[in-house]
Protein backbone atom coordinates (compact mmCIF):
# COMPACT_ATOMS: atom_id res chain seq x y z
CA UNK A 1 -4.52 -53.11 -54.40
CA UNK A 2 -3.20 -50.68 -57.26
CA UNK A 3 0.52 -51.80 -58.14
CA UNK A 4 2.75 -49.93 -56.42
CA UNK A 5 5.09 -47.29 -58.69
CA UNK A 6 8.73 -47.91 -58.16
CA UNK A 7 10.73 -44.49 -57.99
CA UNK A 8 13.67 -42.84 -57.54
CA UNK A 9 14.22 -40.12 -56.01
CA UNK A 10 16.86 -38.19 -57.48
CA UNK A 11 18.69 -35.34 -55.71
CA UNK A 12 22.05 -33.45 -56.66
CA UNK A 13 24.14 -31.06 -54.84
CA UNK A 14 25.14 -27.61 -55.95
CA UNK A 15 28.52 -27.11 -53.80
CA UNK A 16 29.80 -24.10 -52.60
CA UNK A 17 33.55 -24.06 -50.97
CA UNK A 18 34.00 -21.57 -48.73
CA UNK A 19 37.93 -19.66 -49.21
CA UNK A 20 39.38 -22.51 -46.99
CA UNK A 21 42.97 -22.48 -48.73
CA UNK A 22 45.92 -19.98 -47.76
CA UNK A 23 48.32 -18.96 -50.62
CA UNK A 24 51.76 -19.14 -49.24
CA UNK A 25 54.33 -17.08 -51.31
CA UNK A 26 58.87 -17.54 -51.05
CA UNK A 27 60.38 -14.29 -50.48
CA UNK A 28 63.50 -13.62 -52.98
CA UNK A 29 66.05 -10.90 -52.29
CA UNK A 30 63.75 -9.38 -49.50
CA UNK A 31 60.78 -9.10 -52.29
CA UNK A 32 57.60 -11.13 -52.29
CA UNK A 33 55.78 -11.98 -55.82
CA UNK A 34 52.08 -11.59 -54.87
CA UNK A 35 51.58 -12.94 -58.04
CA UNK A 36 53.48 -16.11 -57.65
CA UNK A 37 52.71 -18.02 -54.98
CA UNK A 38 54.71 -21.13 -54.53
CA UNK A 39 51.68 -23.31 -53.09
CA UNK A 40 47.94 -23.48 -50.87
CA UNK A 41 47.61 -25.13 -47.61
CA UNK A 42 44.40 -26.94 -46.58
CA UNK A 43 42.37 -26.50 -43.33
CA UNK A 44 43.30 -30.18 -42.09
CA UNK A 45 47.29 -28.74 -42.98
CA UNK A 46 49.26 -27.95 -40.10
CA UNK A 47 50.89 -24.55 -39.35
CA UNK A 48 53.40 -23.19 -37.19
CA UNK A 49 53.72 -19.20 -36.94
CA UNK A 50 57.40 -17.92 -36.86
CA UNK A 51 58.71 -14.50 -34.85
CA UNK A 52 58.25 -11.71 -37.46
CA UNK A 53 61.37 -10.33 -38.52
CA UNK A 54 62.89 -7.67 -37.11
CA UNK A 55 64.18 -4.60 -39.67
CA UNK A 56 66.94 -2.44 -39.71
CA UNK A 57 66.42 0.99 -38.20
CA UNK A 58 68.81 3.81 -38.91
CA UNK A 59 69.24 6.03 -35.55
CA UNK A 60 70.95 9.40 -35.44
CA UNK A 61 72.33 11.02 -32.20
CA UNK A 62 74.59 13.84 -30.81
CA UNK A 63 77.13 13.53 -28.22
CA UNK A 64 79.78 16.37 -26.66
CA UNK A 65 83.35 16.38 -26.93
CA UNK A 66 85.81 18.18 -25.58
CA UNK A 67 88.51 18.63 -27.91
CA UNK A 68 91.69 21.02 -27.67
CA UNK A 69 91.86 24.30 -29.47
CA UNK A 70 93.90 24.36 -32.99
CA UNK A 71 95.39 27.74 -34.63
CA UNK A 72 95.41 27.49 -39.16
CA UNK A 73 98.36 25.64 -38.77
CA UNK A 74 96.89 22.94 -36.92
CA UNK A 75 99.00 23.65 -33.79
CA UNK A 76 97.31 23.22 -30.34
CA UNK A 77 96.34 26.73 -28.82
CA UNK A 78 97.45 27.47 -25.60
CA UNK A 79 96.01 29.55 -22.65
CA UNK A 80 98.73 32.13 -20.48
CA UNK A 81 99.46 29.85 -18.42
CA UNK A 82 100.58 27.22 -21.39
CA UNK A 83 97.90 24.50 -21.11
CA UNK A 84 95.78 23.32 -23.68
CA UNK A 85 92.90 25.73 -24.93
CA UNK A 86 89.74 23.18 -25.28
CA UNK A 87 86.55 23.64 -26.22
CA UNK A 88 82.97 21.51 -26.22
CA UNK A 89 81.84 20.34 -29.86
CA UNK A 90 78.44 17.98 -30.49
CA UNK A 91 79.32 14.98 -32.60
CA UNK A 92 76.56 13.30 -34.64
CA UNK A 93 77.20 9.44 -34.41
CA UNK A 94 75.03 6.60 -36.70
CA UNK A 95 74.15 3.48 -35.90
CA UNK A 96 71.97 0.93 -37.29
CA UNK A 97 70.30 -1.14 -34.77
CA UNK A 98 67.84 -4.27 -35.16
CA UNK A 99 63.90 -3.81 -33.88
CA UNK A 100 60.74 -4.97 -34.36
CA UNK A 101 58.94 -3.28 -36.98
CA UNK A 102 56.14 -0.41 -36.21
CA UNK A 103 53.49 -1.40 -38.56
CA UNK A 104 52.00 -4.64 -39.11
CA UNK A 105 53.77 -6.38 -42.39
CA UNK A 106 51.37 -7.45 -44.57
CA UNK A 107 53.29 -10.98 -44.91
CA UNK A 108 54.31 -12.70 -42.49
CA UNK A 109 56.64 -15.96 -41.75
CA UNK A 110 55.11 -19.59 -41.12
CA UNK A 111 56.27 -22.51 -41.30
CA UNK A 112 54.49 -25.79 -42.85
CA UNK A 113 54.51 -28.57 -44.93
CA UNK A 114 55.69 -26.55 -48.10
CA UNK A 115 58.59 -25.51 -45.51
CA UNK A 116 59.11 -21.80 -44.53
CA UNK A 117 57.22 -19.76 -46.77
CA UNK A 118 55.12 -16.45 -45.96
CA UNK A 119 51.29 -16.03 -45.89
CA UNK A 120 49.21 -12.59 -46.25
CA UNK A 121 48.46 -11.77 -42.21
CA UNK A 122 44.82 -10.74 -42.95
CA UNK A 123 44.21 -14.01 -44.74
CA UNK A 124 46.56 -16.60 -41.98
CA UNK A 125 44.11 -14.52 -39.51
CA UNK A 126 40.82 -15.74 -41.42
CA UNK A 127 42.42 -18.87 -42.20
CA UNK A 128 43.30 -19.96 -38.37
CA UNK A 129 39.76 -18.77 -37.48
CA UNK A 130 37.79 -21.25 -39.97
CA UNK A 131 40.63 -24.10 -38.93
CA UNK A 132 39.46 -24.45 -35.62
CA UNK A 133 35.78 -24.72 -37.22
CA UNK A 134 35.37 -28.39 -37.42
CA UNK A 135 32.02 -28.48 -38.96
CA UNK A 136 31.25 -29.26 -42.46
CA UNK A 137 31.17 -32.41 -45.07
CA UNK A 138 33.58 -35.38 -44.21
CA UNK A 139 33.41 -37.83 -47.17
CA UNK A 140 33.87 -41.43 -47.34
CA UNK A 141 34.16 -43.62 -50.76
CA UNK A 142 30.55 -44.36 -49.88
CA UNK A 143 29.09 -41.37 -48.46
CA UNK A 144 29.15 -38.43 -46.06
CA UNK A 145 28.77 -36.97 -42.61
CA UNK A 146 27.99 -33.26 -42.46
CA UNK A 147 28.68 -31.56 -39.07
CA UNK A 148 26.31 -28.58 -38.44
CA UNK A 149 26.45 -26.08 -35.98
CA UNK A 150 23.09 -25.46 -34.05
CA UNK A 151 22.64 -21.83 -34.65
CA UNK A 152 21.06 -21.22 -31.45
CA UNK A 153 23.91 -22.90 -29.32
CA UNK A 154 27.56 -22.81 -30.98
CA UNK A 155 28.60 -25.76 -28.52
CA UNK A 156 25.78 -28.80 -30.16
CA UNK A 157 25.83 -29.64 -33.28
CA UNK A 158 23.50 -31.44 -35.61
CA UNK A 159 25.16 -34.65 -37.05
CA UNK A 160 23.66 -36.02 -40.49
CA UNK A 161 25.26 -39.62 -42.30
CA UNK A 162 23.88 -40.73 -45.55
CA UNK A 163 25.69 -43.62 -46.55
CA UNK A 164 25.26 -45.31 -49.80
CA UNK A 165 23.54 -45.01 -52.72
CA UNK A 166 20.36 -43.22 -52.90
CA UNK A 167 17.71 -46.04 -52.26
CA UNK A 168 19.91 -48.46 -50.68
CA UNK A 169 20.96 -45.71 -48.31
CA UNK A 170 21.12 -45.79 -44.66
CA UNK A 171 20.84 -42.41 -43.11
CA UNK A 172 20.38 -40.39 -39.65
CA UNK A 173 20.21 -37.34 -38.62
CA UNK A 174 20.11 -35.90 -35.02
CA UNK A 175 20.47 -32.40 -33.90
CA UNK A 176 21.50 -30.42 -30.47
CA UNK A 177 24.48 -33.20 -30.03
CA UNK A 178 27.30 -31.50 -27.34
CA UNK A 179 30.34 -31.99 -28.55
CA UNK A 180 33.49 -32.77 -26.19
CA UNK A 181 36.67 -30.67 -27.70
CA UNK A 182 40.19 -32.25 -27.83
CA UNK A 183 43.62 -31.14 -29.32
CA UNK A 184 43.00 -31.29 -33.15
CA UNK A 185 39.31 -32.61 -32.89
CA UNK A 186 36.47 -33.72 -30.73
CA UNK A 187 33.95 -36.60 -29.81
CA UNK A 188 30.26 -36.47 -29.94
CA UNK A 189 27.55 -39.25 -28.63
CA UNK A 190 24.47 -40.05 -29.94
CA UNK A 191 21.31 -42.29 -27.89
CA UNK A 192 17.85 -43.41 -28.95
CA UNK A 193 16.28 -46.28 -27.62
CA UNK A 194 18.30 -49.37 -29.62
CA UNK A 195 20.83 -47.06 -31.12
CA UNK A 196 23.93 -45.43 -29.86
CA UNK A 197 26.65 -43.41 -32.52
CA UNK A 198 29.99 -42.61 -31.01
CA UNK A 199 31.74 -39.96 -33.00
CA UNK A 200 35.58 -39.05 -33.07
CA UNK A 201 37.18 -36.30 -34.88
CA UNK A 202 41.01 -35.78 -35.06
CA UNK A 203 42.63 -33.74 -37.80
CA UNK A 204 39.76 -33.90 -40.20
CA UNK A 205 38.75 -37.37 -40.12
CA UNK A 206 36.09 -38.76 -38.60
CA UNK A 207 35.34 -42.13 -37.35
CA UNK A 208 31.82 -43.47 -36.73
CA UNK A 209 31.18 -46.82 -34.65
CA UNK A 210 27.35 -47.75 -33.99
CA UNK A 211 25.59 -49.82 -31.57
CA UNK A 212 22.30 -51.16 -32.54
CA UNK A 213 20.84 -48.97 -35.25
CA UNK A 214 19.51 -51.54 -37.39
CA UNK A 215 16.81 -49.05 -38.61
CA UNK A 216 18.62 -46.90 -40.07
CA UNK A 217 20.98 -49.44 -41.81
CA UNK A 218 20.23 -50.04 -45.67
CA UNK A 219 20.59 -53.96 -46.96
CA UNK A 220 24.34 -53.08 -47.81
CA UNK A 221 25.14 -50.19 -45.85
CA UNK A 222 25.48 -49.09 -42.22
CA UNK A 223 26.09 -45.54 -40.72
CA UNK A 224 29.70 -46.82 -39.09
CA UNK A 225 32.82 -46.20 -41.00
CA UNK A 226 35.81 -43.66 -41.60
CA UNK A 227 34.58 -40.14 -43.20
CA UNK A 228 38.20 -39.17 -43.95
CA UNK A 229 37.80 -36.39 -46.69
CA UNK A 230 36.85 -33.13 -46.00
CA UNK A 231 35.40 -31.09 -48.29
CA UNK A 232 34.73 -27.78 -45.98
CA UNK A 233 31.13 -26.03 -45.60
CA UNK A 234 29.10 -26.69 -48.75
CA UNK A 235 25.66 -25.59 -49.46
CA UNK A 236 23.46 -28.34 -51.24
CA UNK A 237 20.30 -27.36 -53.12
CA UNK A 238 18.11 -29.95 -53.72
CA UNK A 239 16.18 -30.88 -57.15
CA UNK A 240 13.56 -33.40 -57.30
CA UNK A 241 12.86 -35.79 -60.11
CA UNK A 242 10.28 -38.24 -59.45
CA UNK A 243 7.17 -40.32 -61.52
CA UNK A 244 3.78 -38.63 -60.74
CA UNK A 245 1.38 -40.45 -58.52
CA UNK A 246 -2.10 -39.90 -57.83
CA UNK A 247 -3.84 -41.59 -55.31
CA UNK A 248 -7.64 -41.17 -54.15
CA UNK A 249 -9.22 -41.27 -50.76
CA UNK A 250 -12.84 -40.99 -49.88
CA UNK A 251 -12.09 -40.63 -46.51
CA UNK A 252 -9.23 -39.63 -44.37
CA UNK A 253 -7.36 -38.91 -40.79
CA UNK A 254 -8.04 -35.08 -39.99
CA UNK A 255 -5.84 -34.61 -36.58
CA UNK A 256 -6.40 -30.84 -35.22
CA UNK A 257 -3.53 -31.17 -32.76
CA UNK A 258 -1.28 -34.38 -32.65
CA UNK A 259 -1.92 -38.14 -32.70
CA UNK A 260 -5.16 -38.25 -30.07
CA UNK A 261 -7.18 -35.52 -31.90
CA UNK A 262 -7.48 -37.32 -34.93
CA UNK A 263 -10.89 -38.29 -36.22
CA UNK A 264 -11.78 -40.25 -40.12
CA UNK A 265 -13.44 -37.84 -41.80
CA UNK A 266 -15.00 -37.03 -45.44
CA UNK A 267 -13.73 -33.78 -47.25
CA UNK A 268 -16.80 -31.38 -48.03
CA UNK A 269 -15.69 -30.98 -51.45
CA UNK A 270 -16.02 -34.47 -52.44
CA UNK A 271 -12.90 -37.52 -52.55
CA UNK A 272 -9.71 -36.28 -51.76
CA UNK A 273 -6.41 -36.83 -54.96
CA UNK A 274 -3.16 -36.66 -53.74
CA UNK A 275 -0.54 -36.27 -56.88
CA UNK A 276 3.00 -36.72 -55.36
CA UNK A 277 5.22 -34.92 -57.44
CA UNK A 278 2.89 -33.12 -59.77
CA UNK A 279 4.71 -32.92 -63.50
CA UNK A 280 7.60 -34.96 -62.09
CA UNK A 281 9.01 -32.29 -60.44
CA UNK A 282 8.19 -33.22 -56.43
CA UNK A 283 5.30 -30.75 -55.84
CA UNK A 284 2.25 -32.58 -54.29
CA UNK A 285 -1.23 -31.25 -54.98
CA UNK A 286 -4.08 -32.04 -52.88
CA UNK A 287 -7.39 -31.95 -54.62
CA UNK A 288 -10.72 -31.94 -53.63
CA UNK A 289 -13.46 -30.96 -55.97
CA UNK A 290 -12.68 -27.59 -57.25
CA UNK A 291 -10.48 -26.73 -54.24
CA UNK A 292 -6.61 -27.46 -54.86
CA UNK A 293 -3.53 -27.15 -52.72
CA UNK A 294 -0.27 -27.07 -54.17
CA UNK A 295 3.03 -27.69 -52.28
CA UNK A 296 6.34 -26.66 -53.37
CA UNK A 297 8.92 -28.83 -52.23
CA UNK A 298 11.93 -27.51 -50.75
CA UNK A 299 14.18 -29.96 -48.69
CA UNK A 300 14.77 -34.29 -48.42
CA UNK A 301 14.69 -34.92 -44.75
CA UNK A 302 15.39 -38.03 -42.77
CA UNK A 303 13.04 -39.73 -41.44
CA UNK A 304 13.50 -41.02 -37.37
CA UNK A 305 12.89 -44.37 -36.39
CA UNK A 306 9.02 -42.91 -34.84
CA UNK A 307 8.27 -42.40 -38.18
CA UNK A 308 8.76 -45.46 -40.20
CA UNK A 309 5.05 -47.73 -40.30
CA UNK A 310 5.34 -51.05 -40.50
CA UNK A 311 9.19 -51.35 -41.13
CA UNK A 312 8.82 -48.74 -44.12
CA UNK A 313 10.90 -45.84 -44.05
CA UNK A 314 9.26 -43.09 -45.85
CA UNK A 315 10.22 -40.88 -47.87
CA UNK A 316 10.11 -37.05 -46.42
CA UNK A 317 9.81 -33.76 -48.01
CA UNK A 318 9.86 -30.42 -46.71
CA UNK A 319 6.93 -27.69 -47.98
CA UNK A 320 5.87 -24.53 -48.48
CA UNK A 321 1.84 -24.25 -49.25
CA UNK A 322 1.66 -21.87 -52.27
CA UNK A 323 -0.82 -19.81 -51.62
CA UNK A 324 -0.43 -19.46 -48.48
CA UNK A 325 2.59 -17.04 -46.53
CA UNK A 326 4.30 -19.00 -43.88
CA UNK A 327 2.74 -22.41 -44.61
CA UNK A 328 5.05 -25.07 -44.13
CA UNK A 329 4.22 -28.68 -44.35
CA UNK A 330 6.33 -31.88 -43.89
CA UNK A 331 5.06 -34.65 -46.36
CA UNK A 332 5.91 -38.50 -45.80
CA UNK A 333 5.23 -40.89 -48.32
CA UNK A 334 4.99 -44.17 -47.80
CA UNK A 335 5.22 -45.96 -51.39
CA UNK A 336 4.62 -50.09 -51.10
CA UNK A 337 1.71 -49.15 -48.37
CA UNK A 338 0.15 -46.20 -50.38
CA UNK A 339 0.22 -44.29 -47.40
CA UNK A 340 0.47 -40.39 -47.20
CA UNK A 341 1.10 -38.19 -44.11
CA UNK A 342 0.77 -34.24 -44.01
CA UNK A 343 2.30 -32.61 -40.82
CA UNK A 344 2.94 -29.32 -39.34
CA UNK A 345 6.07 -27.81 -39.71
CA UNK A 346 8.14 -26.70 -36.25
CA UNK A 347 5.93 -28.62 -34.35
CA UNK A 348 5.95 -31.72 -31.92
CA UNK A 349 3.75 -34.25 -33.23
CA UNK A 350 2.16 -34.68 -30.82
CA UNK A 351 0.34 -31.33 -30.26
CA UNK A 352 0.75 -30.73 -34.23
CA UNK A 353 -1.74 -30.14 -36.94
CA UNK A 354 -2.15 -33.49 -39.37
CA UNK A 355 -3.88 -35.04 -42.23
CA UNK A 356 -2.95 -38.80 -42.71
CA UNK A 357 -4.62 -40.38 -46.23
CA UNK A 358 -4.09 -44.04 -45.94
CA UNK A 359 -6.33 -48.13 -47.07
């Protein structure tokens, strides 16, 4: 049996915050500095809006008055009779009265842990609106949980841990998970036959506890734990860095639509190389003759427990066929039993197109 390459595979993230701080700002002698603000909350920071404060309107109005008559000398005038000539004068009083103002301010009062400061409205508005989003990466000292909403149903969410060290990692991902919403947080539940995750958020920190899952455990990691840091929505682009491997089969599984279609045949072009990660750099060529595919990769997935083979957990890269639009490919590599598997992309296995190359 050839002697089986030990490799890493190395992946980094590329991390993107979102704007998910509010600049708060003191207001001096009725004046704001928007230049100087006095601190930034944090979407896991609590805030409490305040009434907006009324302003000081100056209102103008005329009232009639009677008043008597006077001559140059400032005597009252007086009619034949001898009563008081009067006549009706309009009086313009003032008064200054407190009301709420007519247009919007663009600041506006909050209180917080900073104390009573004011925020931008436009930007509390956006703020509040992402703070009730509870998805994105929740860090431990360890590793991470990333909450993902499903696109095509804003109430599940796809849950992924990766805990540990790459290759002594344990790792799961499940999608289309409801979630339960609470006051400050929410619960989500995860089942598979052997393994049940219980999920609890509540003010940004999230708390795993596990049942079974032994599968997905590493030697000295498990998926349970506190994921109390969150970093917000990031955006991880993967690079892949691994040895090159070529492996040759005479023969291999062609399976024209899942599992039961699958039949040991010879390639026409002669024995069939697979290179994983051509040049180091994670594409995988398939060779037969003078016929080659190349694969670009684009995305580490997790494998399921369905898809380990004898206790091996592969590992599992999503492709895109080069010369070919629209050709996506999963790859799963099995290293210690030299094993390769080529499936389908967006399909159920077991109605989906595969090539398995294995001893």
């Amino acid at each position: 049996m050839k002697k089986i390459i030990v490799f890493l595979l190395l992946s980094f993230a590329v991390v993107v915050y979102s704007q998910e701080t509010l600049p708060v700002y003191k207001m001096v002698k009725g004046k704001i500095n928007e230049d100087a603000p006095v601190g930034e909350l944090n979407r896991s920071d609590w805030i409490k809006e305040l009434p907006i404060p009324q302003v000081k309107v100056k209102k103008v109005s005329w009232v009639k008055e009677t008043v008597q008559v006077k001559d140059k000398k400032g005597k009252v005038v007086k009619d034949k009779k001898g009563k008081p000539k009067t006549k009706v004068k309009k009086k313009k009083v003032v008064k200054y009265v407190m009301e709420d103002p007519k247009e919007p301010p663009k600041f506006v009062p909050i209180d917080c842990k900073i104390g009573k400061v004011y925020a931008r409205r436009s930007e509390l508005a956006r703020f509040q609106q992402e703070s009730m989003d509870l998805s994105g990466e929740y860090a431990s000292t360890t590793g991470s949980l990333f909450l993902k909403k499903s696109p095509n149903n804003p109430g599940k969410f796809t849950v992924t841990i990766q805990n540990g060290p790459l290759g002594d990692r344990a790792e799961i991902e499940a999608s289309d998970i409801p979630m339960e919403e609470s006051t400050n947080g929410g619960r989500l539940s995860y089942k598979e036959e052997g393994c049940t995750l219980d999920i609890s958020i509540l003010n940004r920190k999230v708390k795993v506890v596990q049942r079974g899952c032994v599968d997905y455990n590493s030697a000295s990691f498990q998926l349970e734990g506190e994921y109390n840091t969150y970093k917000g929505n990031t955006r991880r682009v993967e690079v892949f860095a691994m040895p090159e491997q070529t492996f040759k089969f005479k023969k291999y599984l062609w399976c024209g639509s899942g599992f039961d279609s699958c039949e040991k045949v010879k390639d026409d072009n002669g024995t069939v190389y697979i290179t994983w990660s051509k040049d180091g750099k994670g594409f995988i060529e398939r060779k037969a003759g003078e016929d080659v595919h190349v694969y670009r990769p684009f995305e580490h997935m997790i494998p399921r427990k369905r898809d380990f083979y004898k206790g091996e957990k592969p590992v599992v890269i999503k492709t895109k066929r080069t010369d070919m639009a629209g050709e996506w490919m999963i790859w799963y590599f099995y290293a210690k039993a030299e094993r390769l598997k080529m499936v389908r992309a967006g399909m159920n296995e077991e109605t989906a197109y595969m090539e398995i190359y294995e001893w």
